[in-house]
Each structure stands twice: as C-alpha cells, then as structure tokens.
Protein backbone atom coordinates (compact mmCIF):
# COMPACT_ATOMS: atom_id res chain seq x y z
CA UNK A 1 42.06 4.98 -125.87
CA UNK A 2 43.77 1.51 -125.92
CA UNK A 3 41.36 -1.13 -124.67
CA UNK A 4 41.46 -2.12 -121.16
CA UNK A 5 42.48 0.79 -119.81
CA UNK A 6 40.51 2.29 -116.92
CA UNK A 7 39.27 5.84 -117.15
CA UNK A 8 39.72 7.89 -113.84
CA UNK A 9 36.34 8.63 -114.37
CA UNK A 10 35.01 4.92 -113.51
CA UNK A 11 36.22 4.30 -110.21
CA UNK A 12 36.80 7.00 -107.67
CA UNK A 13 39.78 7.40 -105.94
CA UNK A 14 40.11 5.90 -102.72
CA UNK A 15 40.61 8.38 -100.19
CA UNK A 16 42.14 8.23 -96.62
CA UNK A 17 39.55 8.25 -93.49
CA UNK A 18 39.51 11.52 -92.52
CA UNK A 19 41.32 12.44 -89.35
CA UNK A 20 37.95 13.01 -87.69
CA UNK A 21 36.52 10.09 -88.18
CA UNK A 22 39.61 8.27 -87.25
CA UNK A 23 40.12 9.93 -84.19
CA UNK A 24 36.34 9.23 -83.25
CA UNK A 25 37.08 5.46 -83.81
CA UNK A 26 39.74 5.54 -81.48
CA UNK A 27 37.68 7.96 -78.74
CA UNK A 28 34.93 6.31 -79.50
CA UNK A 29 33.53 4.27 -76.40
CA UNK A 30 33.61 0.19 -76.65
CA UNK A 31 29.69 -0.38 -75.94
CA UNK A 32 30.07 -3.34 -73.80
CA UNK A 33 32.17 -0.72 -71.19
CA UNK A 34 29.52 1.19 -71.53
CA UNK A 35 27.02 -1.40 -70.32
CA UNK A 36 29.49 -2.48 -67.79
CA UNK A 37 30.17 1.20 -66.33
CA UNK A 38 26.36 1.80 -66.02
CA UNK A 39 25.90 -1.63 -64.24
CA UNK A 40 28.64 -0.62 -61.68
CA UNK A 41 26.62 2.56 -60.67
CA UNK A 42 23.49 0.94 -61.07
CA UNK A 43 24.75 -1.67 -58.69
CA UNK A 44 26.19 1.28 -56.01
CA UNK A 45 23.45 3.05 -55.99
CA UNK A 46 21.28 -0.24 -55.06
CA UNK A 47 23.81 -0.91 -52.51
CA UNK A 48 22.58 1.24 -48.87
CA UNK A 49 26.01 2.87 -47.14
CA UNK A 50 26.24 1.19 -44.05
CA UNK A 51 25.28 3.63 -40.98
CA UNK A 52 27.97 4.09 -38.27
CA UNK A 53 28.03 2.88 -35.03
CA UNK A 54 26.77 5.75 -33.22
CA UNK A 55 23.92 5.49 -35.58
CA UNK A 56 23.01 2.00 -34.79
CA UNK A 57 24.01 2.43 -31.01
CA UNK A 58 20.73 3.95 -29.65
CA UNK A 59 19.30 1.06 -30.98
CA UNK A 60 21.35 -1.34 -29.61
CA UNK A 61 20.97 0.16 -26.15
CA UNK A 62 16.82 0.05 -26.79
CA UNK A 63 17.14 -3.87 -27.53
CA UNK A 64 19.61 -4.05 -25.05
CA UNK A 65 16.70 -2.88 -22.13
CA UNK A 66 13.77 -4.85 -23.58
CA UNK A 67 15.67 -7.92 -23.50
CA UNK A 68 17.03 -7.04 -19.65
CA UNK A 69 13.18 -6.41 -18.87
CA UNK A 70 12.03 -9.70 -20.38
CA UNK A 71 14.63 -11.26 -18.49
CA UNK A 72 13.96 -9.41 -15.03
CA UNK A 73 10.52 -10.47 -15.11
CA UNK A 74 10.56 -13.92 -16.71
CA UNK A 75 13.76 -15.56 -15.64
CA UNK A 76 15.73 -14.19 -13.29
CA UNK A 77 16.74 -11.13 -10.83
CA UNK A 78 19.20 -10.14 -9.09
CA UNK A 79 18.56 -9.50 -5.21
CA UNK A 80 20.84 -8.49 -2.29
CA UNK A 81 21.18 -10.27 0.82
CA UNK A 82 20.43 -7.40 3.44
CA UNK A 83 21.30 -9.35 6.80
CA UNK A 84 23.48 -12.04 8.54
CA UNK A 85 19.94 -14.34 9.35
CA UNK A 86 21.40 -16.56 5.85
CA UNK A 87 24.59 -17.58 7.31
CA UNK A 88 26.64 -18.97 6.72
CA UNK A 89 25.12 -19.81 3.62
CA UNK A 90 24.67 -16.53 2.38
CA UNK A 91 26.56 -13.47 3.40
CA UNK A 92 25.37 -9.44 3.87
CA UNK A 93 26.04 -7.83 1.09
CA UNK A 94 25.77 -10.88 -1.11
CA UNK A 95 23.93 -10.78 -4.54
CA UNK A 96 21.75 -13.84 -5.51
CA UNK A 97 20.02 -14.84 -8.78
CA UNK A 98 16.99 -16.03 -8.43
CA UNK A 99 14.69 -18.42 -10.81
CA UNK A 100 10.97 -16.70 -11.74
CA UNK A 101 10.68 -18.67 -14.54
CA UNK A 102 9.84 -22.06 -12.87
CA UNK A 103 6.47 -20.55 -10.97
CA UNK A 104 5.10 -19.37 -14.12
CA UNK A 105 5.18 -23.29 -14.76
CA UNK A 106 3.49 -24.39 -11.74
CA UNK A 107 6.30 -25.46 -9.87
CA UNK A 108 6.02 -24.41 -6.32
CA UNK A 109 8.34 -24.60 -3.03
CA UNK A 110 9.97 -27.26 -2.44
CA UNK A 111 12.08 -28.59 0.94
CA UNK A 112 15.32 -27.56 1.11
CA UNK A 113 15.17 -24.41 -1.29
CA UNK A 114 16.82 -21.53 -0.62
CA UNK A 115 13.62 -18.68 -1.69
CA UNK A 116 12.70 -14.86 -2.19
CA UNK A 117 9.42 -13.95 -0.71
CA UNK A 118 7.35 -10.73 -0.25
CA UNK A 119 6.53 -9.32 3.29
CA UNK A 120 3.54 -11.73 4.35
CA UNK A 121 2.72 -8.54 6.85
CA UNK A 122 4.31 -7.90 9.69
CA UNK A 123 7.81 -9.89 8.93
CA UNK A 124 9.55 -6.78 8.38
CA UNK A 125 10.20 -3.57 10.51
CA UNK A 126 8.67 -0.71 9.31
CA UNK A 127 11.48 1.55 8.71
CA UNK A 128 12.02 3.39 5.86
CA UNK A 129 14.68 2.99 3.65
CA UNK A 130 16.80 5.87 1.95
CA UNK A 131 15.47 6.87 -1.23
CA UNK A 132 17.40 5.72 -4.11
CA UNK A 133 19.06 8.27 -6.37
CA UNK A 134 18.59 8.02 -9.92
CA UNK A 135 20.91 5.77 -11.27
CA UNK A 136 19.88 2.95 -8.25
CA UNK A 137 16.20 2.92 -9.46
CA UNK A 138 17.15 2.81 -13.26
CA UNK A 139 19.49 -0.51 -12.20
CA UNK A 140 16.69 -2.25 -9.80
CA UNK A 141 14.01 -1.38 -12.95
CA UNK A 142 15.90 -3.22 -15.28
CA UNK A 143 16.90 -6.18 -12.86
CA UNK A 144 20.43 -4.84 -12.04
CA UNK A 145 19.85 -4.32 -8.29
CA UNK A 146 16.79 -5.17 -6.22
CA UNK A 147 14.39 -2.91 -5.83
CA UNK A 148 14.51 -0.66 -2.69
CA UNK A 149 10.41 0.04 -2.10
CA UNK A 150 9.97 -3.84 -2.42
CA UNK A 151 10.01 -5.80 1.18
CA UNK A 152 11.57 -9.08 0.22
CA UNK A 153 12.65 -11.82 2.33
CA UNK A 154 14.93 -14.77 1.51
CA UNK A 155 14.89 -18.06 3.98
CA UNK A 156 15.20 -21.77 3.84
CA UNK A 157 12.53 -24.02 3.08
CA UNK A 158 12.00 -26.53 5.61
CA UNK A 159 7.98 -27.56 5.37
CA UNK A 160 6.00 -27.70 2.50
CA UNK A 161 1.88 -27.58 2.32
CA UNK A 162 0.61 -30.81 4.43
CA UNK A 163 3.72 -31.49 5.92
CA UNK A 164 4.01 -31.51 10.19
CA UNK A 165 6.83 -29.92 11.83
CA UNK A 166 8.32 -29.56 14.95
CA UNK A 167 11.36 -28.60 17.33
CA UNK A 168 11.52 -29.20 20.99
CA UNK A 169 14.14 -27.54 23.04
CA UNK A 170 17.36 -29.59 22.91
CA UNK A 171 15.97 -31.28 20.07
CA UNK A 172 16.13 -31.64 15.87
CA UNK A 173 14.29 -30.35 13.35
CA UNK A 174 11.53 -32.69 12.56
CA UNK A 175 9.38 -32.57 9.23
CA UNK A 176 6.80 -35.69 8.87
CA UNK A 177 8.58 -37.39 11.71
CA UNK A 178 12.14 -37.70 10.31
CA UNK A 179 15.39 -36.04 11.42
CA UNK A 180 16.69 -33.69 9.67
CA UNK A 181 20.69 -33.41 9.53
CA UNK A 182 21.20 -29.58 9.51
CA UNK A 183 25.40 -29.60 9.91
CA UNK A 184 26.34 -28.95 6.65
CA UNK A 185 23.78 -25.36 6.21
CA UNK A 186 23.40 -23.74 9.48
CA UNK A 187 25.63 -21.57 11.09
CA UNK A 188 28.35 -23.22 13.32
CA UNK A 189 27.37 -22.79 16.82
CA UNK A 190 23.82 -22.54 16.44
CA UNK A 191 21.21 -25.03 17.83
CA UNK A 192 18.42 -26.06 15.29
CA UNK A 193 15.78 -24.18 17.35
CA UNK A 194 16.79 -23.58 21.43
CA UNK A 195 15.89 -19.86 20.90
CA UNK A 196 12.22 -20.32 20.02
CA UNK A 197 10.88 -24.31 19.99
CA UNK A 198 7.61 -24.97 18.38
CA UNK A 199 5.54 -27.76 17.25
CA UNK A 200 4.50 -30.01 16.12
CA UNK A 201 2.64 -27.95 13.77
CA UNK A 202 0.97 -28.89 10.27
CA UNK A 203 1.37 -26.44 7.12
CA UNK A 204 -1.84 -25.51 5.44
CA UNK A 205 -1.75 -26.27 1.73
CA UNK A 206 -0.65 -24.27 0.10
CA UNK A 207 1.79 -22.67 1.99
CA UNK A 208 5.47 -23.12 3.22
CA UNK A 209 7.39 -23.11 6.54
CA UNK A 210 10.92 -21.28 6.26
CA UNK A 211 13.87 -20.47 8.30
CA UNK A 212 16.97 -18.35 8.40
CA UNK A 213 20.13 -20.72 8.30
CA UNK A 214 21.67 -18.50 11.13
CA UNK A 215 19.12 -19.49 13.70
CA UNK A 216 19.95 -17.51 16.49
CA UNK A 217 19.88 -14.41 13.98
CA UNK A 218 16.94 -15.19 12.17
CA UNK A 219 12.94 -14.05 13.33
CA UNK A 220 11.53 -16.49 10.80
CA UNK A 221 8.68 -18.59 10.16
CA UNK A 222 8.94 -19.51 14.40
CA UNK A 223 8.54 -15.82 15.80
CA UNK A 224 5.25 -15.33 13.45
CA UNK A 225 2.81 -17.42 14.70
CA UNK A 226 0.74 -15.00 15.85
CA UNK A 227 0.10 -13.44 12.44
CA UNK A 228 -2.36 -14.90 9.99
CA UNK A 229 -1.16 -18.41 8.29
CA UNK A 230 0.37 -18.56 11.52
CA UNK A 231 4.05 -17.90 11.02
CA UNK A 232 3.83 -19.62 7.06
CA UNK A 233 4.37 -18.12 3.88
CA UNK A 234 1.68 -18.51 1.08
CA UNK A 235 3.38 -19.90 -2.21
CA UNK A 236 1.73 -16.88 -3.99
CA UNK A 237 4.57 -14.84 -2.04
CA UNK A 238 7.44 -16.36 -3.26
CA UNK A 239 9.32 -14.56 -6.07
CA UNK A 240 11.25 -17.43 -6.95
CA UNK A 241 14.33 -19.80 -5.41
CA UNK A 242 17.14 -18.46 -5.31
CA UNK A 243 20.18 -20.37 -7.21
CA UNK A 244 23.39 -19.10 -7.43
CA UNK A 245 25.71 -16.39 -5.36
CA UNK A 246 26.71 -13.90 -8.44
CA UNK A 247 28.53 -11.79 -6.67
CA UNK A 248 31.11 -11.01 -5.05
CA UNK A 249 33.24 -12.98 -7.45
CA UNK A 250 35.19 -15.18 -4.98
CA UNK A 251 31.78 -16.14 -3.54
CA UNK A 252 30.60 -18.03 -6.78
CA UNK A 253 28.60 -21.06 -5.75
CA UNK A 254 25.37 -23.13 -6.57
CA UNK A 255 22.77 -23.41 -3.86
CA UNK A 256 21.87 -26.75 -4.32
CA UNK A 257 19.45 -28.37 -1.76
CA UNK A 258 20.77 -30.50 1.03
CA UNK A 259 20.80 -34.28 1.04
CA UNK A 260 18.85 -34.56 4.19
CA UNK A 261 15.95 -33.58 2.53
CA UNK A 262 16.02 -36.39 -0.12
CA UNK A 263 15.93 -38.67 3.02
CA UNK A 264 13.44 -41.79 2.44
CA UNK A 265 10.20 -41.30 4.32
CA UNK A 266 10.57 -37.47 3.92
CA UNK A 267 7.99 -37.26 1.61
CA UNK A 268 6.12 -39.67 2.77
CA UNK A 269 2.66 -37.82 3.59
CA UNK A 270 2.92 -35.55 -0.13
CA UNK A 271 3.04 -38.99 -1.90
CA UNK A 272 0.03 -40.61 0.05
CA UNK A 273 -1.91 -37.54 -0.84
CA UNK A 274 -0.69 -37.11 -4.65
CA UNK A 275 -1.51 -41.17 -4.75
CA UNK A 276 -5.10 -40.98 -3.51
CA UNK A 277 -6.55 -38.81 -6.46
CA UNK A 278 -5.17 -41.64 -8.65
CA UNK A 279 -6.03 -44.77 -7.05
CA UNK A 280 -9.76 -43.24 -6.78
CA UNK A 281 -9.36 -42.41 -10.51
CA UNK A 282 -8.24 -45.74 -11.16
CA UNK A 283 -11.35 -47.99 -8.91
CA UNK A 284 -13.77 -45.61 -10.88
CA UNK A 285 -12.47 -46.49 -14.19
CA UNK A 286 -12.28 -50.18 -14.53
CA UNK A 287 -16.16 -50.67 -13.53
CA UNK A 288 -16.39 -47.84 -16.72
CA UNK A 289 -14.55 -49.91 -18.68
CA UNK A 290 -15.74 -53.30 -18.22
CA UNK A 291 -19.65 -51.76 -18.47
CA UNK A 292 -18.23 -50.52 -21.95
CA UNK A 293 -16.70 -53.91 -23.09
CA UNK A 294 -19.97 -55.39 -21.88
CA UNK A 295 -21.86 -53.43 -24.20
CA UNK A 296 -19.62 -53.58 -27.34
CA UNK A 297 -19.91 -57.55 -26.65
CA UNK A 298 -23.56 -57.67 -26.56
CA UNK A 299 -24.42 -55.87 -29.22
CA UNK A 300 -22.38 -57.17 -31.45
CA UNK A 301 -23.83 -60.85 -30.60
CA UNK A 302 -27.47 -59.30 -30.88
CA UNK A 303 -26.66 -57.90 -34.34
C-alpha cells in the first residue's frame, strides 16, 4: 500500500441526513414562535370578553335611580303648579324645579322668593285626590312628578321673620315701612290687596309671610289668620324656592327675585337685629382684651 494513501477503513463515509431528520428540521417548530404563540393565548385568556349591553343595562338603570333619588332629595324636584293663584308668573299645569339643597345649608326664606311649602293645616281643602296608577307614583318617587299624597303649596315671599307688614284698602304693599312696586309680578288687573286688607302685622321669627301673585285668586297668607302662626308659614315648611319653569318648553324662564325687594331701607330692621349680637360681642371684648394686655405687661415688668 503506497504511502499516503487513506484506507476506507480510517474515515467513515459521510452519509446524507436522512430524510427523517431532514424533514423534522424543516417541521420542526422555531422556539421563539413557540414562546410567542403561548404568550398570545396567555395574553387572551387574561383579557375578560367584554359583556353586552343588555348585560350591563340593568345596571345602568340601578345607577341611573340612585343617582335620580340622591338628586330628588338633595337638590332638586320637580313640582306642578296645580292652580291659576301664581299668575301670571306661573301658569296651571306648569312644572317648576325647585332648590332643596340650599336649606340643608341654613339658608332660609328670603323676600321676594318664589317657594314650595307643606300644608301648615288648614291651607288646603280636604279633598281627595285620584289615586295615582302605577307608573305616576314610580315618576313622583324618583323626582319625575310631584307627589300626589303630599299637600304642597307654592307662593311669593313677601315678609320674612321680624319684618312688619301691611295693606290697607286702596293701598300698597308695605314691608318695614317701604313701598313695594308689585307691576312687574302680579297679575294685570289685580289690586295688591282690595280683596282682603290686613295689617300692619309683625312676622314671628322664624317664619314667613307669602302670597299668590294672582291676588284676587289666591287664599294666602291674608285669609289664614285665624289659624295658628296666624296666617304665616314656619321656615321648617318650606321644601325649597322654586327656580326655574322646566316645562312646558316655550315657558323656559328663571324666577329671579324682583328689584323692589333690593330697595334701600328694606332690610332695614333684619340688619339692626343681625348688628346687635355683634356690637355686644364687640363692647365685651375690648375690656377682655385690654385686662389681658394689662396682665402680660405687668408681669413681664415684675419678672
């Protein structure tokens, strides 16, 4: 055997991948698509299927009532004007939103407000009304539409606790001694008070006078003097004041209160009285004060 030459024996032949394993190569999975397809399902199944809308709409509607029952009880409520003793101000038939979120502040009646009240006792007649079918009491519980078993009446303003009023036959509306100019809210035609005068009378504290803009249509504060308070409303009554016509559309319109009652002088006897606490406060605290400074001074020079 000439030297150099290879024996067959030394090296093995090099053989072709077998078709198997060649085919697995090319079948075979690339592991990073692996990892990527198992992420992908990982990541659906993580991800919740959003529910349909008639799923989530029971809950909507449950939302939907607790927030119109927070809001009938808090802030406002619809009521409907029942008579013609508002006019022309307010119309039958009318619905009014009214403001209960103010008296949970403290703020009480003021002059010139248009307000809700409940039945003092004997304002209303005793008739009863229709019961109210299903639908009717579901709306008034939720604040839709007033409520048909409560006796509410809505009136003007025109007194407020500590105030004296009067009306003579022929004659204005007088609160505290001024004029009030009535033109521009009561109903044409009408006289302030011709039908039933009274006065001069002083509101207890604590209480309101009111009447109907339609005077001659109105059995307000003047035709319940006989009650107790005397033909006023306590301010524990009042739902609320009354500030905007909602409805009918075309009837849109703040109730703002009139200018007259912004007159100078007007409040005259509320600001003596809401003065007096302080200037008392005030004479009892500067002798406090000086006794104080006094005593700072002295001991410091003893020391």
């Amino acid at each position: 055997m000439a030297v150099g030459a290879r024996s067959e024996r030394d090296e093995p032949e090099e053989r072709p991948e077998s078709p198997a394993a060649v085919s697995d190569d090319v079948r075979g999975e690339d592991p990073s698509s692996s990892d990527s397809n198992d992420n992908s399902s990982g990541d659906s199944a993580g991800r919740k299927k959003p529910r349909s809308f008639w799923k989530e709409l029971p809950l909507l509607i449950g939302i939907a009532l607790v927030l119109a029952l927070l809001i009938k009880t808090f802030l406002v409520q619809a009521f409907s004007i029942p008579s013609d003793s508002m006019q022309n101000t307010l119309q039958r038939g009318d619905r009014v939103l009214v403001d209960k979120l103010t008296p949970w502040f403290g703020s009480e009646p003021e002059r010139g407000e248009v307000v809700v009240f409940h039945d003092p006792g004997g304002w209303l007649e005793t008739t009863e009304a229709p019961d109210p079918n299903v639908v009717q009491k579901f709306l008034s519980f939720i604040g839709l539409m007033p409520s048909a078993e409560e006796k509410d009446l809505i009136k003007r303003v025109i007194a407020v606790g500590g105030d004296t009023v009067e009306c003579k036959k022929n004659g204005p509306v007088k609160v505290n001694g001024k004029v009030l100019d009535e033109k521009s809210y009561i109903f044409p035609g009408d006289t302030p008070c011709n039908d039933e005068p009274f006065g001069p009378l002083k509101v207890p504290d604590g209480r309101i006078w009111v009447m109907g803009d339609h005077r001659q249509n109105s059995l307000d504060s003047r035709y319940h003097q006989e009650l107790p308070g005397h033909g006023t409303v306590a301010n524990d009554e009042v739902v609320g004041r009354a500030v905007v016509v909602a409805w009918p559309v075309n009837r849109w319109a703040a109730l703002s209160v009139p200018a007259t009652f912004d007159q100078q002088g007007l409040n005259a006897a509320g600001v003596a009285m809401t003065a007096a606490p302080g200037a008392l406060g005030l004479a009892g605290a500067v002798p406090l004060v000086l006794w104080r400074r006094r005593r700072l001074t002295g001991g410091r020079t003893a020391g």
